[in-house]
C-alpha atoms as a PDB file:
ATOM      1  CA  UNK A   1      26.106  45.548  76.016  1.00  0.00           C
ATOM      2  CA  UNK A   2      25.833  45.386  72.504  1.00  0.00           C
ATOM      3  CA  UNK A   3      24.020  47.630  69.803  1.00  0.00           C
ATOM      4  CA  UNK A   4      24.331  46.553  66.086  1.00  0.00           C
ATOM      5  CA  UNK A   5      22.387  48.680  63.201  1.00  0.00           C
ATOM      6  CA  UNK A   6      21.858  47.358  59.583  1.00  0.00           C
ATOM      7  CA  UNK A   7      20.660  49.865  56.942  1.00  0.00           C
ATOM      8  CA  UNK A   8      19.962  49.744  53.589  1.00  0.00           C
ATOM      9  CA  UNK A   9      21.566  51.348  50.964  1.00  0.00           C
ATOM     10  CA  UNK A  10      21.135  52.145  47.244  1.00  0.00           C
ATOM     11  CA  UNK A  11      23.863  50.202  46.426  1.00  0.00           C
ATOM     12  CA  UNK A  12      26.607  48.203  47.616  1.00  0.00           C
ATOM     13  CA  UNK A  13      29.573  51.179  46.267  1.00  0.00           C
ATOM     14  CA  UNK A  14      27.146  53.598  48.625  1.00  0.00           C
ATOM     15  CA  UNK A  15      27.780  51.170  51.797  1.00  0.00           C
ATOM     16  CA  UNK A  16      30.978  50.537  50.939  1.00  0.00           C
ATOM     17  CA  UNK A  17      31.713  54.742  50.312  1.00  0.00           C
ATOM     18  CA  UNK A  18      29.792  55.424  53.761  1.00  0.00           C
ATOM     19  CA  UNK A  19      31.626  52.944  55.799  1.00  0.00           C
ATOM     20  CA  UNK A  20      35.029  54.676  54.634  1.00  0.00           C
ATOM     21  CA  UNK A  21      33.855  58.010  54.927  1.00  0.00           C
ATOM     22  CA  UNK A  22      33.526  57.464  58.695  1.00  0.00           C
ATOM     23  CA  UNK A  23      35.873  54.481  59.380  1.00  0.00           C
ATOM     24  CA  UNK A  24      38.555  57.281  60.522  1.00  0.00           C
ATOM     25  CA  UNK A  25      36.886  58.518  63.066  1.00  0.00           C
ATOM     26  CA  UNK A  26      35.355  54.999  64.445  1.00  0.00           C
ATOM     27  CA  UNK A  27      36.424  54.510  68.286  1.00  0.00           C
ATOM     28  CA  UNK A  28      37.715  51.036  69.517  1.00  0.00           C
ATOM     29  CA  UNK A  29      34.626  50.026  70.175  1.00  0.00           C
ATOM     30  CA  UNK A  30      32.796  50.732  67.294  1.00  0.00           C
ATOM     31  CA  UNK A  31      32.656  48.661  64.060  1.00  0.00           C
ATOM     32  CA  UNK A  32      31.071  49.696  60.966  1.00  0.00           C
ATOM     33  CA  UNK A  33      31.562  47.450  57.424  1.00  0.00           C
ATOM     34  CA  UNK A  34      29.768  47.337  54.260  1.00  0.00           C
ATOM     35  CA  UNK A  35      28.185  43.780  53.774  1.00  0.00           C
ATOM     36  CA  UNK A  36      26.725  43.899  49.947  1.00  0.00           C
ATOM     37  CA  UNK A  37      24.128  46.860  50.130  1.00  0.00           C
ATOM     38  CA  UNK A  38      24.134  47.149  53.657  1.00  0.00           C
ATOM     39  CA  UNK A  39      25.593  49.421  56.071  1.00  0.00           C
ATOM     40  CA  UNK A  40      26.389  46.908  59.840  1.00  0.00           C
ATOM     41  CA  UNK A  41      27.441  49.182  62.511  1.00  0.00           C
ATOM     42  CA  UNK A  42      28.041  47.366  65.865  1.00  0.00           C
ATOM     43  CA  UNK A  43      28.896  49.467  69.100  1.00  0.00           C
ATOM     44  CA  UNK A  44      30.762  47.705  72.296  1.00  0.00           C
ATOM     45  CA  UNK A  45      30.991  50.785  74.700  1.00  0.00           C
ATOM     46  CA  UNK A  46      32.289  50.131  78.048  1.00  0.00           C
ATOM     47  CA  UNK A  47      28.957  51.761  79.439  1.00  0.00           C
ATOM     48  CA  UNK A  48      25.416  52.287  78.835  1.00  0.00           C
ATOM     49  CA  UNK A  49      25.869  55.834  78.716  1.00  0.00           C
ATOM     50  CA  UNK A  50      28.869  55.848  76.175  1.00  0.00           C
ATOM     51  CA  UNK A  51      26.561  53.731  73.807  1.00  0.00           C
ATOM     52  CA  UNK A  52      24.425  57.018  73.723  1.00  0.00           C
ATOM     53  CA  UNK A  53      26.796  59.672  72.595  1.00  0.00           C
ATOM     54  CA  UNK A  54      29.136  57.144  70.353  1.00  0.00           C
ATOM     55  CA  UNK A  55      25.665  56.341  67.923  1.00  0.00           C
ATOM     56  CA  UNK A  56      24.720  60.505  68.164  1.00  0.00           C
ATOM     57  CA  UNK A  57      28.231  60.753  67.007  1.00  0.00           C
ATOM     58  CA  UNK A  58      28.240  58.318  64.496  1.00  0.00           C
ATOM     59  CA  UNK A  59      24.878  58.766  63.123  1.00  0.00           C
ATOM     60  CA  UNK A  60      25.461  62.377  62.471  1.00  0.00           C
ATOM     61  CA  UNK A  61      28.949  61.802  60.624  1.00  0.00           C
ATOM     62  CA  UNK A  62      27.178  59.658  58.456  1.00  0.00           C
ATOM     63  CA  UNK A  63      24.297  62.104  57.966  1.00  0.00           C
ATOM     64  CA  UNK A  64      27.231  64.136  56.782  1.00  0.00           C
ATOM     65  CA  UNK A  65      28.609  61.907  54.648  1.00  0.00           C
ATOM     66  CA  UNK A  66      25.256  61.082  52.884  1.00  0.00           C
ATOM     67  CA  UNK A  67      24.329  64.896  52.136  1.00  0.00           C
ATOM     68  CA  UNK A  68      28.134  65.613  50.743  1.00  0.00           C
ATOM     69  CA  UNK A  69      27.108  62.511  48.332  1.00  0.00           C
ATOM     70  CA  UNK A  70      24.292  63.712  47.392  1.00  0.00           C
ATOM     71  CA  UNK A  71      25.653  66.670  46.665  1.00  0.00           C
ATOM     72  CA  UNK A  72      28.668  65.534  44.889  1.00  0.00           C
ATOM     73  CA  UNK A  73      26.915  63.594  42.681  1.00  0.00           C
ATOM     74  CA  UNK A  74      24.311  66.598  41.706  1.00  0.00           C
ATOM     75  CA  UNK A  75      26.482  69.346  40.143  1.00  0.00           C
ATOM     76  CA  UNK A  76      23.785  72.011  40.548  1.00  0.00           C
ATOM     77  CA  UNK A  77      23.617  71.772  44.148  1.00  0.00           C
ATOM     78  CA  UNK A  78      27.337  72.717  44.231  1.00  0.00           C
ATOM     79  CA  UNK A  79      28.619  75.849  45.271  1.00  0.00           C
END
């Protein structure tokens, strides 16, 4: 089995900054690249059931990693 996600982003430096900001933590199995504006995250698992918690993993770091941007690049928002 094989799961692949595209999303769009405002810019290619955003893909490119959200596909580092989780590339450290990215299992074996999982590949995520910036292609131009896009964000391609592809997912191999060796189950059905891994497939689940490796995107609720993933999905959430990069929820992460979006809010700190949008936070780093609005200096009111900053504690």
């Amino acid at each position: 089995m094989t799961v692949e996600l595209r999303r769009t982003c405002a810019s290619a430096e955003e893909a490119r900054r959200l596909a580092a900001a989780v590339a450290v933590d990215d299992p074996a199995h999982v590949t995520v690249v910036a292609e131009g504006d896009a964000l391609l995250v592809r997912v191999e698992p060796a189950s059905a059931g891994s497939v689940r918690a490796t995107l609720d993993d993933l999905l959430a770091c990069l929820a992460a990693a979006e809010a700190a941007a949008r936070t780093a690049g609005n200096p009111a928002r900053r504690p």
